[in-house]
Protein backbone atom coordinates (compact mmCIF):
# COMPACT_ATOMS: atom_id res chain seq x y z
CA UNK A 1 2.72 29.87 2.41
CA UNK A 2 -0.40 27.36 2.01
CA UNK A 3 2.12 25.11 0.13
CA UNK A 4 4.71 25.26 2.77
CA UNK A 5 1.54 24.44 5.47
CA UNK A 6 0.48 21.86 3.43
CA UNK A 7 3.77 19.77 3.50
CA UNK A 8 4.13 20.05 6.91
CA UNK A 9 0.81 18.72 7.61
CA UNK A 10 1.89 16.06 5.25
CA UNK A 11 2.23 12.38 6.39
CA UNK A 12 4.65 11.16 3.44
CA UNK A 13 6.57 14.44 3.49
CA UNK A 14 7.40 13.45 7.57
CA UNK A 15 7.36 9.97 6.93
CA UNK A 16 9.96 10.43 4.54
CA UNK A 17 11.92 13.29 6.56
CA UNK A 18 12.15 10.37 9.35
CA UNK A 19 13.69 7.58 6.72
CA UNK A 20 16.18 10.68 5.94
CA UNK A 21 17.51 11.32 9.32
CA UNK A 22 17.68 8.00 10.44
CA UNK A 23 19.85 6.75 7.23
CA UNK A 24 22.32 9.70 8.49
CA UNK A 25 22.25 8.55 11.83
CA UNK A 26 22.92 5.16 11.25
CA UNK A 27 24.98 5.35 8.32
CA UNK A 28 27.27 7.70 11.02
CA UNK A 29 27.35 4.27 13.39
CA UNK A 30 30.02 2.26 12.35
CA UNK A 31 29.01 -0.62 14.54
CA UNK A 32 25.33 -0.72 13.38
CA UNK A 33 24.05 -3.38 10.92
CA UNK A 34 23.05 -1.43 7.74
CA UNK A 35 20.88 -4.23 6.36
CA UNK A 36 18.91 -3.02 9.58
CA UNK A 37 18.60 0.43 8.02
CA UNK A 38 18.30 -0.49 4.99
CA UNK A 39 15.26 -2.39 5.77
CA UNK A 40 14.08 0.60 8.29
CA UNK A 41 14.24 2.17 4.86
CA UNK A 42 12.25 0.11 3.06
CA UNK A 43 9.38 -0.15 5.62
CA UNK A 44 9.10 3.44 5.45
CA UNK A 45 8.72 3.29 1.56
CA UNK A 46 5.93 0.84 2.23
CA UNK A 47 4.14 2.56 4.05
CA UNK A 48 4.82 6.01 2.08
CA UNK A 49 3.04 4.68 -0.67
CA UNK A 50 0.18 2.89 1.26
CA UNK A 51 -0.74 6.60 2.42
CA UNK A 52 -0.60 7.78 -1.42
CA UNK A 53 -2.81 4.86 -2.34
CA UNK A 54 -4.97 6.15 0.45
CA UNK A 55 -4.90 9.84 -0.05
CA UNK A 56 -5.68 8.92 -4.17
CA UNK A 57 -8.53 6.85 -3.29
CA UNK A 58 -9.98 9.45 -0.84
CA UNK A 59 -9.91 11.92 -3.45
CA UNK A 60 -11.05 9.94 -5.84
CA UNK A 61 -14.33 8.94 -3.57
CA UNK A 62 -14.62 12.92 -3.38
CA UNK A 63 -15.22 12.94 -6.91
CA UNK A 64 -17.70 10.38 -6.99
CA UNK A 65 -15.49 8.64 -9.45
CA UNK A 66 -15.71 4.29 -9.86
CA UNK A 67 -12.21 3.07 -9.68
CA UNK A 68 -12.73 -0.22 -10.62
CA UNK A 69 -15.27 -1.06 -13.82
CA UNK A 70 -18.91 -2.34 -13.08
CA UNK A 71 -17.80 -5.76 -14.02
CA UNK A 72 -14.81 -6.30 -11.54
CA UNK A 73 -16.79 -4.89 -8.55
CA UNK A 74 -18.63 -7.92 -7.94
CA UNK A 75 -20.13 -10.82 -9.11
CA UNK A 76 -23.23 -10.75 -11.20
CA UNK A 77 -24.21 -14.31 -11.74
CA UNK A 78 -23.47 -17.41 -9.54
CA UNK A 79 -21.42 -19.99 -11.05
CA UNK A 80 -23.11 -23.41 -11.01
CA UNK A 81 -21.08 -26.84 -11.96
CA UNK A 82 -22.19 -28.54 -14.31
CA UNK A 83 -24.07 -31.35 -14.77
CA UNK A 84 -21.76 -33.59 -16.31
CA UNK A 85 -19.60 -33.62 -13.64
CA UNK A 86 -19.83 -35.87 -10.89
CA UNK A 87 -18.05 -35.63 -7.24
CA UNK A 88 -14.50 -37.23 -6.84
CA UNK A 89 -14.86 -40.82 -4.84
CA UNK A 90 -11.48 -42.32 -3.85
CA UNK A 91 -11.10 -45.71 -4.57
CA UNK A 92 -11.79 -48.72 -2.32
């Protein structure tokens, strides 16, 4: 039963119940566009997987788990040009 509670409470699991129905409803209209459902479609993909990146990364954070490695999180030095090089002038 907690499994069945669980998927209802679900975002994805509704979000993807609503791309279901409405391909069946539209796919039943003869006179509608289905590059218009078809994109419907793919919306609802996008955003599918934008709340699994978001659910992952919440329970990752729950963890206390780094996602990204200590040297992509930010920089550590500031770059400096170099000496050499001096400033573009256009000509005159």
């Amino acid at each position: 039963m907690n499994v069945l509670k669980g998927l209802l409470r679900s975002r994805k699991v509704w979000l993807a119940i609503v791309g279901v129905v409405q391909t069946i409803v539209f796919a039943t209209m003869p006179d509608f566009d289905p590059t218009v459902w078809q994109a419907i479609n793919v919306l609802l993909l996008a955003v599918i997987a934008g709340v699994a990146v978001e659910d992952a990364a919440e329970k990752v954070g729950k963890n206390n788990v780094r996602i990204l490695p200590a040297a992509l999180e930010g920089p550590t030095h500031t770059m400096q040009p170099r000496p050499s090089v001096r400033a573009w002038t256009p000509p005159e």
